[in-house]
PDB file of N, CA and C in Angstrom:
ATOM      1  N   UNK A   1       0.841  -1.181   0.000  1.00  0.00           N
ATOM      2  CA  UNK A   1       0.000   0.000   0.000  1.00  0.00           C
ATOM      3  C   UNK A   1       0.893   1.253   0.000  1.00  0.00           C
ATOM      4  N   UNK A   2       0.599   1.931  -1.036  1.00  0.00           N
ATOM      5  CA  UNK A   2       1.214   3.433  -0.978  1.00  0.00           C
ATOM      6  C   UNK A   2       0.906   4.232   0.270  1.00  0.00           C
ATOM      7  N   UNK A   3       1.955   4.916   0.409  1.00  0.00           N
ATOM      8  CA  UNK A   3       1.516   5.968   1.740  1.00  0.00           C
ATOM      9  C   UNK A   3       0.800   7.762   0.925  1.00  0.00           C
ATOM     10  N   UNK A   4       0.516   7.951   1.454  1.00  0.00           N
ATOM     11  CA  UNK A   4      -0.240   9.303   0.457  1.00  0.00           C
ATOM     12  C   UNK A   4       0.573  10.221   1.233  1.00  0.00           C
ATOM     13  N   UNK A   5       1.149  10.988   0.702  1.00  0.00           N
ATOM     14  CA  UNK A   5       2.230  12.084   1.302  1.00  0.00           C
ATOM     15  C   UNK A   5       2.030  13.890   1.037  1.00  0.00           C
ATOM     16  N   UNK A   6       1.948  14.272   1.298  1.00  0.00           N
ATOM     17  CA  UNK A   6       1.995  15.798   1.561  1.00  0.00           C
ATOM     18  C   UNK A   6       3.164  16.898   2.171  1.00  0.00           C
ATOM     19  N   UNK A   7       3.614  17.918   1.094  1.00  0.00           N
ATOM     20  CA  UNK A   7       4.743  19.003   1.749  1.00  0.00           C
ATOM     21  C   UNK A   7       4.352  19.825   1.647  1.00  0.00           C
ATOM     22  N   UNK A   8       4.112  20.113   3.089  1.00  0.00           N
ATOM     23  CA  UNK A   8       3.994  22.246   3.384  1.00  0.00           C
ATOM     24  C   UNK A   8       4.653  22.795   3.921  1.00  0.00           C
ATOM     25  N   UNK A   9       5.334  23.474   2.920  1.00  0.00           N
ATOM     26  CA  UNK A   9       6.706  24.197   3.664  1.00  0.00           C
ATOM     27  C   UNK A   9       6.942  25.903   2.351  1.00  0.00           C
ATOM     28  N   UNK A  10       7.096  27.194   2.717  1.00  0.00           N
ATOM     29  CA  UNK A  10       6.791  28.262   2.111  1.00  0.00           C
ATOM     30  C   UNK A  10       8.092  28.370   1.739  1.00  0.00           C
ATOM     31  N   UNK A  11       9.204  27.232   2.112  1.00  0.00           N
ATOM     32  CA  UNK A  11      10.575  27.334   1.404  1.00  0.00           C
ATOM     33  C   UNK A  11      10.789  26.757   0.211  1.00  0.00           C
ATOM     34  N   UNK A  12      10.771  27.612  -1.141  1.00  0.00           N
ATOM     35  CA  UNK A  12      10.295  26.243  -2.189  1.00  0.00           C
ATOM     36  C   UNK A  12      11.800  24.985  -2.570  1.00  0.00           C
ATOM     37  N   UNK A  13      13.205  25.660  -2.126  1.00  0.00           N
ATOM     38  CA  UNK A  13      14.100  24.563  -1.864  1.00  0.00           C
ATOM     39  C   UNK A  13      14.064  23.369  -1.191  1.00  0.00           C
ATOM     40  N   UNK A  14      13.419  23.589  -0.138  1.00  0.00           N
ATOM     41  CA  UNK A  14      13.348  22.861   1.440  1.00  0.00           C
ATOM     42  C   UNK A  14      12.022  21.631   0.541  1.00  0.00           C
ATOM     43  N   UNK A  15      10.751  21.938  -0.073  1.00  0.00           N
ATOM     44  CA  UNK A  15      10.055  21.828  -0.622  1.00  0.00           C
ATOM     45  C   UNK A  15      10.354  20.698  -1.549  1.00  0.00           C
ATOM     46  N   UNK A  16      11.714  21.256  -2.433  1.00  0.00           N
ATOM     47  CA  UNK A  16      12.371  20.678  -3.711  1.00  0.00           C
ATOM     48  C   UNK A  16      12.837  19.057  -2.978  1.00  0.00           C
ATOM     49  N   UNK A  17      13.755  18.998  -1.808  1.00  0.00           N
ATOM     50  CA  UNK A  17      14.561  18.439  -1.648  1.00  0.00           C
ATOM     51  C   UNK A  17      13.758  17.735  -0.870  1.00  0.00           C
ATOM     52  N   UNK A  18      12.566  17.492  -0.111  1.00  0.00           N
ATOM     53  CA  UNK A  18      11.952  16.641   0.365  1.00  0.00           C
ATOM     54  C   UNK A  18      11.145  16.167  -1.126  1.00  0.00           C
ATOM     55  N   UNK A  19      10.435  16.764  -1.548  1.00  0.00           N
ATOM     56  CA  UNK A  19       9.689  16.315  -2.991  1.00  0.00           C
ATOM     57  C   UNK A  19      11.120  14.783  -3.686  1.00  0.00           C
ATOM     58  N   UNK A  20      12.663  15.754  -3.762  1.00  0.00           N
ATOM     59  CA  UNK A  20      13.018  14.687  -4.698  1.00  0.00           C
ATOM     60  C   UNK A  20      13.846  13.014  -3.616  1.00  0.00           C
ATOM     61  N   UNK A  21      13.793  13.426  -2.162  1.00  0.00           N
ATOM     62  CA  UNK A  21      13.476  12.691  -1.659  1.00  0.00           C
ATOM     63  C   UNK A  21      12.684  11.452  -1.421  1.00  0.00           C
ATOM     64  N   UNK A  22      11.259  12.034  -1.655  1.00  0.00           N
ATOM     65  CA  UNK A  22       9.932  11.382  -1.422  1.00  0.00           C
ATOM     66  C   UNK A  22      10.137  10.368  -3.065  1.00  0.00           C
ATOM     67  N   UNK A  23       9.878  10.965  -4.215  1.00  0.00           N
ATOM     68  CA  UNK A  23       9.882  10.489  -5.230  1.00  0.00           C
ATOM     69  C   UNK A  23      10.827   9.343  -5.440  1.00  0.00           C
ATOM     70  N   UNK A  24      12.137   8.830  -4.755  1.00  0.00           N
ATOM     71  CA  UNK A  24      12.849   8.042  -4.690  1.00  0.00           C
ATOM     72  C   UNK A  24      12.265   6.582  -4.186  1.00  0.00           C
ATOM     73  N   UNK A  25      11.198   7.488  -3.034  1.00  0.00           N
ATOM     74  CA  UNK A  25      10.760   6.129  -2.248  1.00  0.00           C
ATOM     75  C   UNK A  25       9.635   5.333  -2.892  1.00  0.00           C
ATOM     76  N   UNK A  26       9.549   3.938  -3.054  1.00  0.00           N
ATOM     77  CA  UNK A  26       8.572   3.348  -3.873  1.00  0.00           C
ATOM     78  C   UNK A  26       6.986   3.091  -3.278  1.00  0.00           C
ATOM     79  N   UNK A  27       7.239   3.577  -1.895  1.00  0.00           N
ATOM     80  CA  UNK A  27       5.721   3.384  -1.416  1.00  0.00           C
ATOM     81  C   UNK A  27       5.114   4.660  -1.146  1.00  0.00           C
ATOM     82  N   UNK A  28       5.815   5.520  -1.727  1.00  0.00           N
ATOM     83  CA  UNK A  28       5.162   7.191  -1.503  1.00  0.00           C
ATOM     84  C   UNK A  28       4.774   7.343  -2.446  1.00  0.00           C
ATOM     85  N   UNK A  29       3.392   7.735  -2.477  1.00  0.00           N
ATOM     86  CA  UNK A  29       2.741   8.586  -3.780  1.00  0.00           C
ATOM     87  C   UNK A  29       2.516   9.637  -3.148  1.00  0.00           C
ATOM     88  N   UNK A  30       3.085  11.075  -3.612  1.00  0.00           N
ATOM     89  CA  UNK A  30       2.981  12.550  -3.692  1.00  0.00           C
ATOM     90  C   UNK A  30       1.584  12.944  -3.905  1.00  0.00           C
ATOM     91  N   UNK A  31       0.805  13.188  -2.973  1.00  0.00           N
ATOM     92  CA  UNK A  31      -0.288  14.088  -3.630  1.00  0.00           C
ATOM     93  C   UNK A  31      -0.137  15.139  -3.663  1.00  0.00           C
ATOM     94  N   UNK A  32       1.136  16.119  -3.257  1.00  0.00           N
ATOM     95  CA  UNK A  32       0.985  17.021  -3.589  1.00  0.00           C
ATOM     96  C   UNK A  32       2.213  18.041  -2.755  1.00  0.00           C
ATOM     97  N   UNK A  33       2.102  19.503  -2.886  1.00  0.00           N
ATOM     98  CA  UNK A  33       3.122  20.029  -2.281  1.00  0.00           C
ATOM     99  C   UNK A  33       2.057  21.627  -2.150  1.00  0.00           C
ATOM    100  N   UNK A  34       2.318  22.250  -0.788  1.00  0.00           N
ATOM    101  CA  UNK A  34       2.044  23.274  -0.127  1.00  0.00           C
ATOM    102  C   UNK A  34       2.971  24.369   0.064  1.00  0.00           C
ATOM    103  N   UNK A  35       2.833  25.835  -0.415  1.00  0.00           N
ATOM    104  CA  UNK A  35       3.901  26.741  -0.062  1.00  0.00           C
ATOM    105  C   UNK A  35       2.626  27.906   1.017  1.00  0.00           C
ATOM    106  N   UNK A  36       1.306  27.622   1.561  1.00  0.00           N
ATOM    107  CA  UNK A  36       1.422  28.237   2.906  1.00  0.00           C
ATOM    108  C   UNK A  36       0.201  27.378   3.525  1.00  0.00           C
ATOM    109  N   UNK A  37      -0.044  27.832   4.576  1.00  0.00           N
ATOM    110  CA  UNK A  37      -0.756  27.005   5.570  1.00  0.00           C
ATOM    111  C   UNK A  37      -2.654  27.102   4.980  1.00  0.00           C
ATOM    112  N   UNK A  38      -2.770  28.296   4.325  1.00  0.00           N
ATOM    113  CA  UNK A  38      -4.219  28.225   4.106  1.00  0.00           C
ATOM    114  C   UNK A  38      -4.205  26.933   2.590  1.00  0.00           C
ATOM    115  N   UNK A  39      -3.263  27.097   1.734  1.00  0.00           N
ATOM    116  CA  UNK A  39      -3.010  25.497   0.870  1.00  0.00           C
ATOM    117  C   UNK A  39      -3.142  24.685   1.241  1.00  0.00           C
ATOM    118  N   UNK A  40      -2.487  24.365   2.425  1.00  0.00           N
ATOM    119  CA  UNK A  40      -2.608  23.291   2.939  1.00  0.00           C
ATOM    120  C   UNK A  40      -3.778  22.522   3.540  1.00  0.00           C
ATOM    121  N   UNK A  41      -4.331  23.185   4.022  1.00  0.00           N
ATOM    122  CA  UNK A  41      -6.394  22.703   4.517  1.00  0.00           C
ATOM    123  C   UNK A  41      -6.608  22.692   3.103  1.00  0.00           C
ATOM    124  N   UNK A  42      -6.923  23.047   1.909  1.00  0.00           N
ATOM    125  CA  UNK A  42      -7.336  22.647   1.012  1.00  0.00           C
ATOM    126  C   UNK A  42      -7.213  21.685   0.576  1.00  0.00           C
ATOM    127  N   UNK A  43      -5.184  21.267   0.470  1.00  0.00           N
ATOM    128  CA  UNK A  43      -4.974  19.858  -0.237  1.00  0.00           C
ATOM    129  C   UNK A  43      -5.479  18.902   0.756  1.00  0.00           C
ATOM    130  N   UNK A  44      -5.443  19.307   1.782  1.00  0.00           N
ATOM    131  CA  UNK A  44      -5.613  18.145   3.087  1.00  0.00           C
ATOM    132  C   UNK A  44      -6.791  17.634   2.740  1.00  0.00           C
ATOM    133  N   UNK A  45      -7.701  18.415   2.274  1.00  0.00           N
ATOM    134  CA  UNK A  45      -9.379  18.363   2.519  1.00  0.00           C
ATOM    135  C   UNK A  45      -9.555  17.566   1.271  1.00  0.00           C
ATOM    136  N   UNK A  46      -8.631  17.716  -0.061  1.00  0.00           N
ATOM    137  CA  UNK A  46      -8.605  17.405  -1.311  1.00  0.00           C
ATOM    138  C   UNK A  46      -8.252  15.892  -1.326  1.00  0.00           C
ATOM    139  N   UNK A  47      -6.754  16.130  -0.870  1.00  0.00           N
ATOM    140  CA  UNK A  47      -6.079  14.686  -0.612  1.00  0.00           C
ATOM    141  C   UNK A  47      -6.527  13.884   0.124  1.00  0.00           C
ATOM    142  N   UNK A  48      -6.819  14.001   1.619  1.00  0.00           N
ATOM    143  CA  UNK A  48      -6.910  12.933   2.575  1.00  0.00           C
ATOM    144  C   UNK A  48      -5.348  11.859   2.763  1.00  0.00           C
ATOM    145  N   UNK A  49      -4.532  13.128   2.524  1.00  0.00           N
ATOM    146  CA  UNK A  49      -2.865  12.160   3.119  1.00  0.00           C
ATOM    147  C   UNK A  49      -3.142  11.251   4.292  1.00  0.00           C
ATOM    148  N   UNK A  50      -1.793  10.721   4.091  1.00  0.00           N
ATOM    149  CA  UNK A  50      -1.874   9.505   5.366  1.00  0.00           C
ATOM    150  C   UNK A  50      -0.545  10.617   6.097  1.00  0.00           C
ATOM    151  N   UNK A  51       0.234  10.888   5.245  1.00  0.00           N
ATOM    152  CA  UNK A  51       1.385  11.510   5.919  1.00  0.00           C
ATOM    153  C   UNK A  51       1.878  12.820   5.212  1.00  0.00           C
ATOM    154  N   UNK A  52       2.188  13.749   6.290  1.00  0.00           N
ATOM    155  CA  UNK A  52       2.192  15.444   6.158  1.00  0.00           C
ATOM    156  C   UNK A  52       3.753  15.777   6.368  1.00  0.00           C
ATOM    157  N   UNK A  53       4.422  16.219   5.957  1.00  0.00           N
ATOM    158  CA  UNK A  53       5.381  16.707   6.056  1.00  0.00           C
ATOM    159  C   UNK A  53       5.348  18.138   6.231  1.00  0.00           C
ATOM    160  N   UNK A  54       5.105  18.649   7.414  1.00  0.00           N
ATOM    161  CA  UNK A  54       4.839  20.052   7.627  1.00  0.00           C
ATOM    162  C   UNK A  54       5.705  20.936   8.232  1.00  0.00           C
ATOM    163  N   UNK A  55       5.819  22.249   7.633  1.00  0.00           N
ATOM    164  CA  UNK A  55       7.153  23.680   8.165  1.00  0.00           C
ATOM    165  C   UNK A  55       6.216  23.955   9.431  1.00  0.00           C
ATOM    166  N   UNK A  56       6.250  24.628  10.276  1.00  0.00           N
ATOM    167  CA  UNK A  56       6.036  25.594  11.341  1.00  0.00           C
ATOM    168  C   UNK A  56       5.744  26.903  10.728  1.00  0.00           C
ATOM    169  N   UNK A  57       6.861  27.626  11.062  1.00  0.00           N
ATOM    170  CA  UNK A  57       6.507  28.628  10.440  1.00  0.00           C
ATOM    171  C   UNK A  57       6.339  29.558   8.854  1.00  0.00           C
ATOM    172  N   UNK A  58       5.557  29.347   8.805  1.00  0.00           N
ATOM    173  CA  UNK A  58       5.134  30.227   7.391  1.00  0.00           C
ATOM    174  C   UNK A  58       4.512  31.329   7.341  1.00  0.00           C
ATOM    175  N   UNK A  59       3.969  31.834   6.744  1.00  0.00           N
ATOM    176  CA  UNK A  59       2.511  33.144   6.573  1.00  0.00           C
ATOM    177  C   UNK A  59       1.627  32.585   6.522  1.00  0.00           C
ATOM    178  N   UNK A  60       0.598  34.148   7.086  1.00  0.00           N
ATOM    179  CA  UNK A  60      -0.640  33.383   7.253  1.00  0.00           C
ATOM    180  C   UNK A  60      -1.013  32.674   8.656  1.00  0.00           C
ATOM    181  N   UNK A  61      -0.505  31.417   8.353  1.00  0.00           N
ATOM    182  CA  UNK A  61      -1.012  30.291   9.197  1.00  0.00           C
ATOM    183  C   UNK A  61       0.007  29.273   9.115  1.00  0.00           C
ATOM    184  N   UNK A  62       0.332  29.077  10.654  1.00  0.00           N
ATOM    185  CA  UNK A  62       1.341  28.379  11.038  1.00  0.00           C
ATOM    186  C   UNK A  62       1.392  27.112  10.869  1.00  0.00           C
ATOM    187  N   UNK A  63       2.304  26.049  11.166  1.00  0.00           N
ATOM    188  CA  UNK A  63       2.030  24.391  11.142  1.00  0.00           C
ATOM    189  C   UNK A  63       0.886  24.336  12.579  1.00  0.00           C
ATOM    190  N   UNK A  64       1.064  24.839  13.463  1.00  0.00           N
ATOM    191  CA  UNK A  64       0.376  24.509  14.262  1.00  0.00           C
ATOM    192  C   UNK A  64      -1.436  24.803  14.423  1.00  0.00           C
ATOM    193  N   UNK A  65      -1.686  25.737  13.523  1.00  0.00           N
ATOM    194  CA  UNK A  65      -2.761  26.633  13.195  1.00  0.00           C
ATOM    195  C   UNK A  65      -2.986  25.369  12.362  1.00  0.00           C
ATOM    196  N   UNK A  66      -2.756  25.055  11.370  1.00  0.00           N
ATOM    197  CA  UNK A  66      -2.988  24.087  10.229  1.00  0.00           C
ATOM    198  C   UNK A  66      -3.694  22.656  10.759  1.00  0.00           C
ATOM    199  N   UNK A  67      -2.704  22.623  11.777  1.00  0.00           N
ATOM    200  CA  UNK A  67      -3.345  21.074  12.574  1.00  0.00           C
ATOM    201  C   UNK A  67      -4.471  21.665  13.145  1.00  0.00           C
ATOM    202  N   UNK A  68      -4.675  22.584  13.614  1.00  0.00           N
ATOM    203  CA  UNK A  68      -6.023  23.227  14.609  1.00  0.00           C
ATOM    204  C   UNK A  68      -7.043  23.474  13.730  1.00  0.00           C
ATOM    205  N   UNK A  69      -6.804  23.750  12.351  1.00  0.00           N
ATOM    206  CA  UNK A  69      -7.813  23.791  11.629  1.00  0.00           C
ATOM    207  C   UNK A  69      -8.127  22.332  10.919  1.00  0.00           C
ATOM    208  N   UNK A  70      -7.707  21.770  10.766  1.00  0.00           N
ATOM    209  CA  UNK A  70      -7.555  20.392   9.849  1.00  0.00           C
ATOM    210  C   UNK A  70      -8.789  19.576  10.189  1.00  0.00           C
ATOM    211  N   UNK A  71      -9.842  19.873   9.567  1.00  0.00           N
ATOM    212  CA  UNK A  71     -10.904  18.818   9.300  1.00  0.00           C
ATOM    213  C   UNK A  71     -10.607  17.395   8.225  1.00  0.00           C
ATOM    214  N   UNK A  72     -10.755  16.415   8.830  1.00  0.00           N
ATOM    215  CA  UNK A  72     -10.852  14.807   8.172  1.00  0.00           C
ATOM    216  C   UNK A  72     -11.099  13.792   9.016  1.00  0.00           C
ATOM    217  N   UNK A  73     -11.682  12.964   8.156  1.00  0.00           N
ATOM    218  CA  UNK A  73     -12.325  11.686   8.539  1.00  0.00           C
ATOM    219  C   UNK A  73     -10.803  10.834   9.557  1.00  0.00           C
ATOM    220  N   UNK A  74     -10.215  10.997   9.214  1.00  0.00           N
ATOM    221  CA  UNK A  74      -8.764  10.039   9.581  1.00  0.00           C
ATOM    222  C   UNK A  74      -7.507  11.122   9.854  1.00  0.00           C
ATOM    223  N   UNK A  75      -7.162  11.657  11.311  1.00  0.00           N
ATOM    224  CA  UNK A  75      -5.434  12.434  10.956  1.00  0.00           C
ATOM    225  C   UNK A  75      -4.676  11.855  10.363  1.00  0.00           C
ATOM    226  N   UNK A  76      -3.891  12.621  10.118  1.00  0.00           N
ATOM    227  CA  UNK A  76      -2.783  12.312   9.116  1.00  0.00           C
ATOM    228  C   UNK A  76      -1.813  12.124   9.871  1.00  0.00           C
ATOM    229  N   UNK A  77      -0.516  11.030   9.997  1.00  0.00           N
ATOM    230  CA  UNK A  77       0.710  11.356  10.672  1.00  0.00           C
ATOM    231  C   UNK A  77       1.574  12.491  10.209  1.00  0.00           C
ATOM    232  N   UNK A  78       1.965  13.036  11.263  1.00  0.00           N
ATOM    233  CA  UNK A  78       2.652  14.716  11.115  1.00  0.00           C
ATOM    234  C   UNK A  78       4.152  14.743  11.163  1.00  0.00           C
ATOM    235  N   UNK A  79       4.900  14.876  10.579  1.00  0.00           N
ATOM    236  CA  UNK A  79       6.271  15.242  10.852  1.00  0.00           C
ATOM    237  C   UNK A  79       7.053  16.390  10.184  1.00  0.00           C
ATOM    238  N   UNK A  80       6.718  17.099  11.656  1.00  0.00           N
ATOM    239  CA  UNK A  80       7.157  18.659  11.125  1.00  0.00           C
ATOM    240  C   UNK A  80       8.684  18.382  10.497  1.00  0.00           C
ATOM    241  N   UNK A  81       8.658  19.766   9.635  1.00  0.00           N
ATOM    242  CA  UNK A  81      10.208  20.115   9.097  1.00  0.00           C
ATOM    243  C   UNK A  81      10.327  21.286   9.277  1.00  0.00           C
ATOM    244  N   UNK A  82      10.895  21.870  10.595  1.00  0.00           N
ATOM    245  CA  UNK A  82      11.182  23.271  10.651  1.00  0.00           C
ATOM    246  C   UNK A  82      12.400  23.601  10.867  1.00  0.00           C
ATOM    247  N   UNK A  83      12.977  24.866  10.633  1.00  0.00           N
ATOM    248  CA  UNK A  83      14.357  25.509  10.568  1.00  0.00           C
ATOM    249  C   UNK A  83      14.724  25.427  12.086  1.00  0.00           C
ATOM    250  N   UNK A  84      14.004  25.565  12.839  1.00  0.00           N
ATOM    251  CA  UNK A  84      14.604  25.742  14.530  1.00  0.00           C
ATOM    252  C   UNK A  84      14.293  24.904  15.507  1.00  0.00           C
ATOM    253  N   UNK A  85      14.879  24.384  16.303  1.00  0.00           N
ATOM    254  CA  UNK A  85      14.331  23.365  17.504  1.00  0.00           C
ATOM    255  C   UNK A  85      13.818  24.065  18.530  1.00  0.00           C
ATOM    256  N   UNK A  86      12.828  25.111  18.196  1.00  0.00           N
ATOM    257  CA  UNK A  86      12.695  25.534  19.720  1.00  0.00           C
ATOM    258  C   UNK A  86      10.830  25.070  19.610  1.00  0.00           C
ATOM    259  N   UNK A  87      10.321  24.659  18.802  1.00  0.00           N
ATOM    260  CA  UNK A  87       9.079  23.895  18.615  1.00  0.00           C
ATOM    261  C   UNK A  87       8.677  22.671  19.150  1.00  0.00           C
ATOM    262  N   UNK A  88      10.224  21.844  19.294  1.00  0.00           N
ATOM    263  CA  UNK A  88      10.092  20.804  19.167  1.00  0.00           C
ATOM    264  C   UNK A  88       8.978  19.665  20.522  1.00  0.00           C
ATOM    265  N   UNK A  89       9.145  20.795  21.701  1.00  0.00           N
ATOM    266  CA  UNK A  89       8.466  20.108  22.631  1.00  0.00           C
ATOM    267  C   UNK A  89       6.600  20.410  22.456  1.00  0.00           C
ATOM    268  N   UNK A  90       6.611  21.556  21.825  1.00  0.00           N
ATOM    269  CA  UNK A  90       4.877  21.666  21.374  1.00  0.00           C
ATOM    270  C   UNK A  90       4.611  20.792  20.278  1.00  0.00           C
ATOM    271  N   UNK A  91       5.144  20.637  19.463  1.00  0.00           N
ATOM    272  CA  UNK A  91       4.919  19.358  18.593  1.00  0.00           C
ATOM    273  C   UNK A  91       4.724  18.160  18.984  1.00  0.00           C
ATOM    274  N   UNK A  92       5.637  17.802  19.950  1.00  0.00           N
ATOM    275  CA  UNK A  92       5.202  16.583  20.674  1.00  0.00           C
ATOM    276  C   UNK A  92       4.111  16.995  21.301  1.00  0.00           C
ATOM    277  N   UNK A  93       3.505  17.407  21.936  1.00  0.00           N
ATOM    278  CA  UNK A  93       2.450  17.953  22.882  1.00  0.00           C
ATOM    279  C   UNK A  93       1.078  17.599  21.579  1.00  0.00           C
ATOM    280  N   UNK A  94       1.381  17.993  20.345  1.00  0.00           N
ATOM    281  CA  UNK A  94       0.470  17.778  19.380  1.00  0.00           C
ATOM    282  C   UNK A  94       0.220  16.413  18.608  1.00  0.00           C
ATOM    283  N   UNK A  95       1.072  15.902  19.142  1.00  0.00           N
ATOM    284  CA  UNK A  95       1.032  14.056  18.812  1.00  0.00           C
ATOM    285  C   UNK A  95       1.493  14.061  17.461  1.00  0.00           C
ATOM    286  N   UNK A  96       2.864  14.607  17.199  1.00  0.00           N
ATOM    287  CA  UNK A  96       3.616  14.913  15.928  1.00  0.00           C
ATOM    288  C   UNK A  96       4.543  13.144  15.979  1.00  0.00           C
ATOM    289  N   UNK A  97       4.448  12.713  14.849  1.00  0.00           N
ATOM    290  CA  UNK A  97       5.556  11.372  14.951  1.00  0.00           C
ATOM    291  C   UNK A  97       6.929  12.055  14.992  1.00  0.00           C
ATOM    292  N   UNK A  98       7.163  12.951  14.470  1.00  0.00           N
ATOM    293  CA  UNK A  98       8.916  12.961  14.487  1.00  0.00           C
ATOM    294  C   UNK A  98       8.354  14.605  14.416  1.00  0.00           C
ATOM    295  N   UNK A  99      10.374  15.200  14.389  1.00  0.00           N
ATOM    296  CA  UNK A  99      10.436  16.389  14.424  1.00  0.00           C
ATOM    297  C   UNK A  99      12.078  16.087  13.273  1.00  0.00           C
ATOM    298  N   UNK A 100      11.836  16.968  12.405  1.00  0.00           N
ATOM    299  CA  UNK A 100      13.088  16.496  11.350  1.00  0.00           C
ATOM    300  C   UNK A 100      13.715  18.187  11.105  1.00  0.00           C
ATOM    301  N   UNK A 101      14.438  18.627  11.649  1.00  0.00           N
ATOM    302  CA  UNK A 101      15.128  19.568  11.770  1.00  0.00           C
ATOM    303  C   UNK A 101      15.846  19.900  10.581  1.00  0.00           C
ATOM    304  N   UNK A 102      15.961  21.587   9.866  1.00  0.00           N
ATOM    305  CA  UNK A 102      16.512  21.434   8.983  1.00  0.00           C
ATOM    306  C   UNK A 102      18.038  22.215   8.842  1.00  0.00           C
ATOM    307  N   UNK A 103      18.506  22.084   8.419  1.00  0.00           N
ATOM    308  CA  UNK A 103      18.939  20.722   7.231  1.00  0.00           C
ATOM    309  C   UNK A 103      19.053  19.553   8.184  1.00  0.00           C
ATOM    310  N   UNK A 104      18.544  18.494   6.989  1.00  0.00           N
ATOM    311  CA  UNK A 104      18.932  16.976   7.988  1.00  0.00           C
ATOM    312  C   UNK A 104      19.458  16.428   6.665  1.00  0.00           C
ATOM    313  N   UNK A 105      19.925  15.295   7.194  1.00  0.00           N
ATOM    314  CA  UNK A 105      20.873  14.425   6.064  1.00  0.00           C
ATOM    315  C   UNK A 105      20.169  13.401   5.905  1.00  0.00           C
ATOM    316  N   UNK A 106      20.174  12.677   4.578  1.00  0.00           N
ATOM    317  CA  UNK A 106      19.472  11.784   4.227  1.00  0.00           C
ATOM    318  C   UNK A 106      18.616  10.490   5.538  1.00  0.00           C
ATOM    319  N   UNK A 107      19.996  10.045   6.249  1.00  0.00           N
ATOM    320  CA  UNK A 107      19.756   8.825   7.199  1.00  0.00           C
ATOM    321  C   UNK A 107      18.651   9.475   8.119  1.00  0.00           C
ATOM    322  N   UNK A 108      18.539  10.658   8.620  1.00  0.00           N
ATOM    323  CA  UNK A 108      17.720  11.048   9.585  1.00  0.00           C
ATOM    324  C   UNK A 108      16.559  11.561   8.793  1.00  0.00           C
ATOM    325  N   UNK A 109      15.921  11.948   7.676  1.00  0.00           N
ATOM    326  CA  UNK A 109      15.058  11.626   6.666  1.00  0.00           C
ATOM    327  C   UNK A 109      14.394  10.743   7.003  1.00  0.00           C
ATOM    328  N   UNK A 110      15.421   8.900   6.828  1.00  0.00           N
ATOM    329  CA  UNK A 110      14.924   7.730   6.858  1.00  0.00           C
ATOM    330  C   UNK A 110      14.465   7.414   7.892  1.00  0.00           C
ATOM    331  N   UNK A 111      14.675   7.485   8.542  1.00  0.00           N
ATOM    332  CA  UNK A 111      14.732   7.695  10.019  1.00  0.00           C
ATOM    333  C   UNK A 111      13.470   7.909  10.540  1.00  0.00           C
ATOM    334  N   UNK A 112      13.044   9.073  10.542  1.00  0.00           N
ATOM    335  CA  UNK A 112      11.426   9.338  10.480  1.00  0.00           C
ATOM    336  C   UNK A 112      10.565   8.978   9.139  1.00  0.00           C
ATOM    337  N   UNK A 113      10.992   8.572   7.873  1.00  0.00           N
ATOM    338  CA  UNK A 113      10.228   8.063   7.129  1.00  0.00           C
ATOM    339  C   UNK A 113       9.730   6.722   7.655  1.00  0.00           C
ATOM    340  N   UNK A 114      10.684   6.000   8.178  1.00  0.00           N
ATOM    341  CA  UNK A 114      10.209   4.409   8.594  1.00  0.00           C
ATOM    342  C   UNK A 114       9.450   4.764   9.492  1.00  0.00           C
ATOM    343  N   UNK A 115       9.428   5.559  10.593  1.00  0.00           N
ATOM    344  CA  UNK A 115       8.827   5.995  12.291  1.00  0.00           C
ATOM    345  C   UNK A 115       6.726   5.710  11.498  1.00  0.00           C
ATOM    346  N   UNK A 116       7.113   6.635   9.939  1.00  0.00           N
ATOM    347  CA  UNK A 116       5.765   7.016   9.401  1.00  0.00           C
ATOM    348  C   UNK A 116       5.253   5.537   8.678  1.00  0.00           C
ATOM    349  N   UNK A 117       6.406   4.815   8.576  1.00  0.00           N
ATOM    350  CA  UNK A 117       5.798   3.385   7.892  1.00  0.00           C
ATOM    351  C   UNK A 117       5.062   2.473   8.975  1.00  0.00           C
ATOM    352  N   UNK A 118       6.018   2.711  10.029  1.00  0.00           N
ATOM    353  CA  UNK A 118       5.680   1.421  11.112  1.00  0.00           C
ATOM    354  C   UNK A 118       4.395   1.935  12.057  1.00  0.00           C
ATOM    355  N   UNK A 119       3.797   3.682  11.613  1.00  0.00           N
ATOM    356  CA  UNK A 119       2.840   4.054  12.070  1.00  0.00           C
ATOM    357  C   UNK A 119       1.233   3.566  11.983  1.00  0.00           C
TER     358      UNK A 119
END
C-alpha cells in the first residue's frame, strides 16, 4: 500500500529536496506540495494524506494553526520540518511522529520516514 504524502513548507528549496526525496521512495505517492498554511487545509481536505510533512513557520497560518484547523475523517501522521528546535516540545504535545530539523541528512530523513511506515 502506498503511503499518500503531503509538503507544506513556504521554502520552495526545502520543498524541492523533500519532494526529490519522497519520489525516490517506492511506497510514496505525492499528492501534492504546499507553499502556505491556508493550501494546505485545502490539499488536506482534497487529498486525505496519510502523511504530512509540515514547516512551522510560514505566513498566514502556522504548522500549528494548520493542525487546529484540519478537518478529516482520519489524521494524518505529522512530521514537522522546521528551521529551529525551539518547537520541538509543542509538537510533541500535538502528537507529531517525528520532528526532522533542517537541514537533515538523508539517514535522519529515513529515520522518520520508517517511524511514518511502522505508524
Amino acid at each position: 500500500m502506498k503511503i499518500r504524502t503531503l509538503i507544506v513548507d513556504d521554502e520552495p528549496l526545502a520543498r524541492e529536496r523533500l519532494r526529490k526525496l519522497l519520489e525516490a521512495e517506492k511506497d510514496i505517492d505525492l499528492a501534492g506540495e504546499c507553499g502556505d498554511g491556508r493550501a494546505a487545509l485545502a490539499a488536506i481536505k482534497k487529498e486525505s494524506p496519510d502523511l504530512i510533512f509540515l514547516d512551522i513557520q510560514m505566513p498566514e497560518l502556522d504548522g500549528f494553526e494548520v493542525l487546529a484547523r484540519m478537518k478529516c475523517e482520519r489524521t494524518p501522521a505529522i512530521i514537522f520540518v522546521p528551521a529551529y528546535d525551539k518547537f520541538a516540545l509543542q509538537a510533541f504535545e500535538v502528537h507529531a511522529l517525528d520532528y526532522l530539523l533542517k537541514p537533515f541528512d538523508r539517514e535522519r530523513f529515513h529515520l522518520a520516514l520508517n517511524r511514518a511506515r511502522a505508524h
